[in-house]
Protein backbone atom coordinates (compact mmCIF):
# COMPACT_ATOMS: atom_id res chain seq x y z
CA UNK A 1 81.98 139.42 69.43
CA UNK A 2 80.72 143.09 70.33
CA UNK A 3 83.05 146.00 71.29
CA UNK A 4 81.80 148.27 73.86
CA UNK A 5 83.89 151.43 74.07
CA UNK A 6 83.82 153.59 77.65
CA UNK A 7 86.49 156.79 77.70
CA UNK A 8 88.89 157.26 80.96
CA UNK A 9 92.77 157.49 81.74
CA UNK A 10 94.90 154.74 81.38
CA UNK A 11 94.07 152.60 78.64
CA UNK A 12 92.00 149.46 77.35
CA UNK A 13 90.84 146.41 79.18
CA UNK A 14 88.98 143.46 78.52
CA UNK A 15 85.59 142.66 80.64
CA UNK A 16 85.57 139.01 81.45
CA UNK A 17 82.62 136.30 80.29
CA UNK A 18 82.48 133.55 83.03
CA UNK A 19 84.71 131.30 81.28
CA UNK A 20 88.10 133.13 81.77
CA UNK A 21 90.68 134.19 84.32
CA UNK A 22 93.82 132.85 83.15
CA UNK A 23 94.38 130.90 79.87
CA UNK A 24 96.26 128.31 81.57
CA UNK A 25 93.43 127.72 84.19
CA UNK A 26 89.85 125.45 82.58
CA UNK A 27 86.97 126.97 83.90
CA UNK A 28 84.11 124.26 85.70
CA UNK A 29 80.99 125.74 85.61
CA UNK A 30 79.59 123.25 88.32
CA UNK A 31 82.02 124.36 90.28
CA UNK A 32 81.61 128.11 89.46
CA UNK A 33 85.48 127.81 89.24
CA UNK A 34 88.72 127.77 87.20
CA UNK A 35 91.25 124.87 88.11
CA UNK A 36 94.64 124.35 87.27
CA UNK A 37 96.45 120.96 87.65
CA UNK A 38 100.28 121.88 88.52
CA UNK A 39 101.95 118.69 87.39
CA UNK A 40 105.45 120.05 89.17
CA UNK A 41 105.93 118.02 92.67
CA UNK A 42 106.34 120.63 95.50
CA UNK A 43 106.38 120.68 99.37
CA UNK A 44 103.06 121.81 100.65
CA UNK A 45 103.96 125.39 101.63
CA UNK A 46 105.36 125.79 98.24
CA UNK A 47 102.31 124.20 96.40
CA UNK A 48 99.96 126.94 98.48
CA UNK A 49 102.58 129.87 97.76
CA UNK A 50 102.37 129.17 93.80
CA UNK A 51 98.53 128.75 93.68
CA UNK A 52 98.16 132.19 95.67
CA UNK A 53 100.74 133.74 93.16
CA UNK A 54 98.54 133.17 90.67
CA UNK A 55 96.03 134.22 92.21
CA UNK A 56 94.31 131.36 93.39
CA UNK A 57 94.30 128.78 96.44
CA UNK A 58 95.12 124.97 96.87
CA UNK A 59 92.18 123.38 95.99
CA UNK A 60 90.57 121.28 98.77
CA UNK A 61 86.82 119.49 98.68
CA UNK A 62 84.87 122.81 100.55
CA UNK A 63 81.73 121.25 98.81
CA UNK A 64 80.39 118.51 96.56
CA UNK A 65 80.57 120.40 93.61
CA UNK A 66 84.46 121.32 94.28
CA UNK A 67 85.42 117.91 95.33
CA UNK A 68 83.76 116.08 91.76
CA UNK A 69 86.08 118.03 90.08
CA UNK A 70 89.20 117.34 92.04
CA UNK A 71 88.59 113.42 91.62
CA UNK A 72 87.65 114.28 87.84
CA UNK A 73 90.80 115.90 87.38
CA UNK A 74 92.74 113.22 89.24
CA UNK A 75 91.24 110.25 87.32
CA UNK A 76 92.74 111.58 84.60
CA UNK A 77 96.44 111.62 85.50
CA UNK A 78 96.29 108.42 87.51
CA UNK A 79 99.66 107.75 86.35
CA UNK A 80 101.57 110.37 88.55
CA UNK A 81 98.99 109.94 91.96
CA UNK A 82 101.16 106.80 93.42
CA UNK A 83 101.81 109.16 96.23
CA UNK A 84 98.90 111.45 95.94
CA UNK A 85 98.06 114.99 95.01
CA UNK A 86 97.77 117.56 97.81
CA UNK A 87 94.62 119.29 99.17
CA UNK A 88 94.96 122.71 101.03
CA UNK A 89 93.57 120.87 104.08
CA UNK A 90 96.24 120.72 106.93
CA UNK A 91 96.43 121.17 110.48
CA UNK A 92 99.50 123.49 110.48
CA UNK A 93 98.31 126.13 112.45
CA UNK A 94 97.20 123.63 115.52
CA UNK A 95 96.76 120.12 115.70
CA UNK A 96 93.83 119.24 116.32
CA UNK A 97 92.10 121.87 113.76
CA UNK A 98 92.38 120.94 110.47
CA UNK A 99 90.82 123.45 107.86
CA UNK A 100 91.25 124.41 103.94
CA UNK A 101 93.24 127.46 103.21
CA UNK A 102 89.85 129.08 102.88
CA UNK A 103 88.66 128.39 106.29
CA UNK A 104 86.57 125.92 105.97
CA UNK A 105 86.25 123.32 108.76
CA UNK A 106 87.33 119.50 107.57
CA UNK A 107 83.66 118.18 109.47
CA UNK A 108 81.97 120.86 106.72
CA UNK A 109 84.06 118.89 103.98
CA UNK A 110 81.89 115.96 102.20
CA UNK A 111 84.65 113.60 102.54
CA UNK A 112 83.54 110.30 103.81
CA UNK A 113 84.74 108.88 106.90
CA UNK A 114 87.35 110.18 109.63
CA UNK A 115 89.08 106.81 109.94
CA UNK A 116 89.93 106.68 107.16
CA UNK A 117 91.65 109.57 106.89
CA UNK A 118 94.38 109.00 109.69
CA UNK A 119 96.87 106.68 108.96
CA UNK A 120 98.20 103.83 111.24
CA UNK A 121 100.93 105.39 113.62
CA UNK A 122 99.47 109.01 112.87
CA UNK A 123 100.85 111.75 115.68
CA UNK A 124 98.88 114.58 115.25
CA UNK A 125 102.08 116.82 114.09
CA UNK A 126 101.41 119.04 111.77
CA UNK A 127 100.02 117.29 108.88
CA UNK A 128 98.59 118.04 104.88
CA UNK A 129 96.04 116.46 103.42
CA UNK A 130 96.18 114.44 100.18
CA UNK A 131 94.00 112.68 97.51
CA UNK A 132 95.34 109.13 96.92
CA UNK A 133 92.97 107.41 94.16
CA UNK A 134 90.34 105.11 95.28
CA UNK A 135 91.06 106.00 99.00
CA UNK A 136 89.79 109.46 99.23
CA UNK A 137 91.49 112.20 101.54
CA UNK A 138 94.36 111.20 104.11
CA UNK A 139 96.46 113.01 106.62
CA UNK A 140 100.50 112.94 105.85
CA UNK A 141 103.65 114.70 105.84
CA UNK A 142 103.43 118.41 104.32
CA UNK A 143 107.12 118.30 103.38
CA UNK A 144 106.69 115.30 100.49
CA UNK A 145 107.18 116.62 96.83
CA UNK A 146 103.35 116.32 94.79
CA UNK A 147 101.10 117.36 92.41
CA UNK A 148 98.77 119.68 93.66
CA UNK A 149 95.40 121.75 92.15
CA UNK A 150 94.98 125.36 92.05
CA UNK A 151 91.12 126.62 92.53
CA UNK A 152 89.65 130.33 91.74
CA UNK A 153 86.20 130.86 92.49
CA UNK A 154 84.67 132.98 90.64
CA UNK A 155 83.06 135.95 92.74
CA UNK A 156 82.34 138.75 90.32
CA UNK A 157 83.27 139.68 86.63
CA UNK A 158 86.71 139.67 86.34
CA UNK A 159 88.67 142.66 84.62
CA UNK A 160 91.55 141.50 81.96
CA UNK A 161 93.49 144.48 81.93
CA UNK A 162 96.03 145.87 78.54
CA UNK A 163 98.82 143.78 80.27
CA UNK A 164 96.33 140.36 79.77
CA UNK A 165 95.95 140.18 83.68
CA UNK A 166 93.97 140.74 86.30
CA UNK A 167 96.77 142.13 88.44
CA UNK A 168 96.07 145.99 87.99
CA UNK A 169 99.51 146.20 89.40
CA UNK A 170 100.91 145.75 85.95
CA UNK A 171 101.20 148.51 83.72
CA UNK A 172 101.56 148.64 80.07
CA UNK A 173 104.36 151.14 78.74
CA UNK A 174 104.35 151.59 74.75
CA UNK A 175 108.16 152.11 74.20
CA UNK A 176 108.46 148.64 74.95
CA UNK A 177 105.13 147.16 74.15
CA UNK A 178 105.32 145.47 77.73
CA UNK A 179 104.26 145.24 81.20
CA UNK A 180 105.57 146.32 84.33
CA UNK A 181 105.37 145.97 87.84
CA UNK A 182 107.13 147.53 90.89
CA UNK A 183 107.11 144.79 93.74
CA UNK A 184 107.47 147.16 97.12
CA UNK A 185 107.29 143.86 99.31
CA UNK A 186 110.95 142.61 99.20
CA UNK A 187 112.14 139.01 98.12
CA UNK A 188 114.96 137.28 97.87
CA UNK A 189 116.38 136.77 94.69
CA UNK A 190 114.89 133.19 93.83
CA UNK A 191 111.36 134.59 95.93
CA UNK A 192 111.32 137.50 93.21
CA UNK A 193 111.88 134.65 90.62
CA UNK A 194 109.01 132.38 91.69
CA UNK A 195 106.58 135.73 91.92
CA UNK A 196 107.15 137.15 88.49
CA UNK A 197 106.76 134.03 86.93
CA UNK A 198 103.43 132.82 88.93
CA UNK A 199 102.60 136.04 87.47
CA UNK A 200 102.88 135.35 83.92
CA UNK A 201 106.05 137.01 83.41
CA UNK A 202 109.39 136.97 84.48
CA UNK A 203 111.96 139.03 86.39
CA UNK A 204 112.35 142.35 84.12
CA UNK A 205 115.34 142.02 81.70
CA UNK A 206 116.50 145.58 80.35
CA UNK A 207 117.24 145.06 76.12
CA UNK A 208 118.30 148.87 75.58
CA UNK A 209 118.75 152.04 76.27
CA UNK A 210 114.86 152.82 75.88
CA UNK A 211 114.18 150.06 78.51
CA UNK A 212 116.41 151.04 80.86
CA UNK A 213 114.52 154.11 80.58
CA UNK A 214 111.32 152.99 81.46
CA UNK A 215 112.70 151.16 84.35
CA UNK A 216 114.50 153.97 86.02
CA UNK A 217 111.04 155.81 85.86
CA UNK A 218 109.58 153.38 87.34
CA UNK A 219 111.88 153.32 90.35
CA UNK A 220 111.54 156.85 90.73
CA UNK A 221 108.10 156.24 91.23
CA UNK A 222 108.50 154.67 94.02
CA UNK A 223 109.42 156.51 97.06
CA UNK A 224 111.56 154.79 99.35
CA UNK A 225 109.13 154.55 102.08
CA UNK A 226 106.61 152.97 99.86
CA UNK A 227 109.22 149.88 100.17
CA UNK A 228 108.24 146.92 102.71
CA UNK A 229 111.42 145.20 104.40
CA UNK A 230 115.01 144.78 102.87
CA UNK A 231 117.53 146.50 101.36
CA UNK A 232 116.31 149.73 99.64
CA UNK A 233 119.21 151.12 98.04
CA UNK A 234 118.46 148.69 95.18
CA UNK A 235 115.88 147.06 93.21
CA UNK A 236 116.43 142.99 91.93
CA UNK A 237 116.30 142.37 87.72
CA UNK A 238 116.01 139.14 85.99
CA UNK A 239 120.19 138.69 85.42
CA UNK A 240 122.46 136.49 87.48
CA UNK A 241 125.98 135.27 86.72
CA UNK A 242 125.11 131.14 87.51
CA UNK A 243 127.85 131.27 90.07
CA UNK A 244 130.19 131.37 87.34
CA UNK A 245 132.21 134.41 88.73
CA UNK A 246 131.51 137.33 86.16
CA UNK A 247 129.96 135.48 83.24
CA UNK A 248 126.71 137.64 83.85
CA UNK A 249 123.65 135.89 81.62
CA UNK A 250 119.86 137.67 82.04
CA UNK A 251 117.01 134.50 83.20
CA UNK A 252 116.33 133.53 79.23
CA UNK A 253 120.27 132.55 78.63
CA UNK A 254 122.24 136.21 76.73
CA UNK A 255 124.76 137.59 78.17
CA UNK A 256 123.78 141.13 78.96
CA UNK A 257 125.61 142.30 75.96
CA UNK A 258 123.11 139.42 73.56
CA UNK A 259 120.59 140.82 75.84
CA UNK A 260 121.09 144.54 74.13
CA UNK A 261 122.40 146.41 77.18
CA UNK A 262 124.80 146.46 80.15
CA UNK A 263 125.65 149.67 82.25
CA UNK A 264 127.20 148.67 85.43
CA UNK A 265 127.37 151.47 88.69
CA UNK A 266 131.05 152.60 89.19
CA UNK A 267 133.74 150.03 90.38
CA UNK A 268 130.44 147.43 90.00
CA UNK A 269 130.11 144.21 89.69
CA UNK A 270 132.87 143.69 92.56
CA UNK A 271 131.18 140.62 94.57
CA UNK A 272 131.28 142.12 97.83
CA UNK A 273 131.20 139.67 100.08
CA UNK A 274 128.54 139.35 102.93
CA UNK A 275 128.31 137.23 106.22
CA UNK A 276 130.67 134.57 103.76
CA UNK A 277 128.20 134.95 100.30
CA UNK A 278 129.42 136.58 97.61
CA UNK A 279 127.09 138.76 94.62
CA UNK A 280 125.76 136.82 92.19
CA UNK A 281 122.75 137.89 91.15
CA UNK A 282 121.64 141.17 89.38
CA UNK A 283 120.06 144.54 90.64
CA UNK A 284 119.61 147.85 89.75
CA UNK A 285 120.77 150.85 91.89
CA UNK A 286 117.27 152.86 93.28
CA UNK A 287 119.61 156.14 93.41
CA UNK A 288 121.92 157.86 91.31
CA UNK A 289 122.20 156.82 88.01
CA UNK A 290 120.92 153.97 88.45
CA UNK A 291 123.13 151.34 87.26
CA UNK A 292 123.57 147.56 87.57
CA UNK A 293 124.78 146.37 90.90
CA UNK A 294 125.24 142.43 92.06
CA UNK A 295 123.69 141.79 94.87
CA UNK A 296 123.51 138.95 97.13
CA UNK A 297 120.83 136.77 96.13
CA UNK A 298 119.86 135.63 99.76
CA UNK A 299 119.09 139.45 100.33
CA UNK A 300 116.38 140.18 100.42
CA UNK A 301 115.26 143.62 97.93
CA UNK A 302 112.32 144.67 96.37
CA UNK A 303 111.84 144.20 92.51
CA UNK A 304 110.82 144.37 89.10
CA UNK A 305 108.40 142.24 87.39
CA UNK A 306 108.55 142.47 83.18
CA UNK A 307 105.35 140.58 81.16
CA UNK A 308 104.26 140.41 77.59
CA UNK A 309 100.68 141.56 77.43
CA UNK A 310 99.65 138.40 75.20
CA UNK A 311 100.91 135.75 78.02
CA UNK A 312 97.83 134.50 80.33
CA UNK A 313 95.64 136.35 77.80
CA UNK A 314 92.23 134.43 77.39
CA UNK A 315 90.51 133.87 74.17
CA UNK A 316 88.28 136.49 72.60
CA UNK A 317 85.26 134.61 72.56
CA UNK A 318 82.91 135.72 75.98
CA UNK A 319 84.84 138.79 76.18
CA UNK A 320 84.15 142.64 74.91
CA UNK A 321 86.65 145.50 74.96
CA UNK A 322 86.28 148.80 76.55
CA UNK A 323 88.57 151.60 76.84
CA UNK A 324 89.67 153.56 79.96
């Protein structure tokens, strides 16, 4: 392996051979694609919301090449496809238009015949298209839990950044040894959830005093009108108290005391009830001091995404180092 070095700002990042893009996606070269079999049933809009979190799409058959390895990669799992595995072709925006999440038109698809395609009884409501073994694609309910593909083409070398990404939105700080990233586009709780972890990491959990540190920082960083939608007098972390009343436990199981630190605002946690919900999941006040808070977790607040630089990291092998 060869190390190329290249001075700038920030730090070190990893230039990509064509085999890589996330170590938990297999790269098809006649395909010119990675492709990652999600083996967790979901609804259709949830299936297309995790593959674009990671920064790919729900894999439909845009070409040959594409569609040889969808069927390769169901004939290997036959034993879950009883229902099929989803495509990202639907018809959800009209009826009578059915297209991949790309774009692409289903006549430009090399997918056999029409008829088959359209069940007995079929309505033209909005519909999603699956893969059922030795039947090919078919039109049917979008709101059925399945398997589903995730595609990334690959366009262009791909940077891995310090943080083992290629979100440059992640930033490695060295008190910590870890990654953060400021989401400005508010989620609910369980939203913020789903994101950080389609990211590789998880909602950020603060283990001391140092941490905290870094956190608050990055907050400040963030002016207020930088925020998109929600509440911005706080900012959503990776603790919640499991609708236990007060027994407050971080996303990987400590208490916040296990967890190495807990600095709640004044008079906080007092689950304030809201239109009938109470506060039972954990934020960060933007202002102030900024100390814990509960929050309602249907609100809907920007957050903090925390990720070890080693998770999604490819191999070394087809890559070379340089330093910015």
């Amino acid at each position: 392996m060869e190390f190329h070095g290249l001075l700038l700002a920030f730090g070190t990042f990893l230039v990509v051979g064509g085999s890589h893009f996330r170590s938990d996606y297999e790269f098809h070269s006649a395909a010119n694609g990675w492709f990652k079999f999600q083996k967790v049933p979901a609804r259709w809009q949830d299936a297309r919301l995790r593959c674009n979190l990671e920064g790919a799409v729900l894999a439909s058959p845009i070409n040959v090449d594409v569609s040889d390895v969808i069927h390769s990669i169901i004939s290997g799992h036959k034993h879950v496809f009883s229902s099929g595995v989803y495509t990202g072709v639907h018809n959800t925006i009209t009826p009578t238009e059915y297209t991949s999440v790309e774009g692409v038109p289903l006549y430009s698809m090399p997918v056999g015949k029409y008829k088959n395609m359209f069940p007995e009884g079929y309505s033209g409501a909005s519909s999603c298209m699956r893969v059922l073994p030795q039947v090919g694609l078919v039109a049917g309910s979008c709101t059925d839990a399945l398997p589903y593909i995730c595609y990334k083409k690959k366009t262009e070398e791909l940077v891995i950044t310090e943080c083992g990404t290629i979100d440059t939105g992640y930033r490695l700080d060295n008190r910590t040894g870890h990654c953060y990233k400021y989401h400005r586009y508010s989620q609910p709780w369980a939203g913020a959830y789903l994101t950080c972890a389609a990211e590789g990491g998880h909602l950020a959990i603060i283990n001391s005093a140092a941490e905290a540190q870094v956190i608050r920082e990055l907050i400040a960083s963030v002016p207020n009108e930088a925020i998109f939608g929600g509440n911005k007098a706080g900012t959503t972390l990776g603790f919640h108290d499991w609708n236990e009343k007060g027994v407050w436990r971080t996303i990987q199981g400590q208490t916040l005391v296990e967890a190495g630190y807990e600095d709640w605002g004044p008079g906080q946690p007092d689950n304030y009830i809201r239109n009938g919900e109470g506060q039972h999941c954990g934020s960060i006040f933007r202002g102030g001091s900024r100390q814990f808070d509960d929050e309602t977790c249907s609100y809907v607040v920007p957050f903090v995404c925390e990720k070890d630089p080693a998770s999604l990291r490819p191999t070394q092998q087809s890559c070379y180092m340089q330093t910015y």
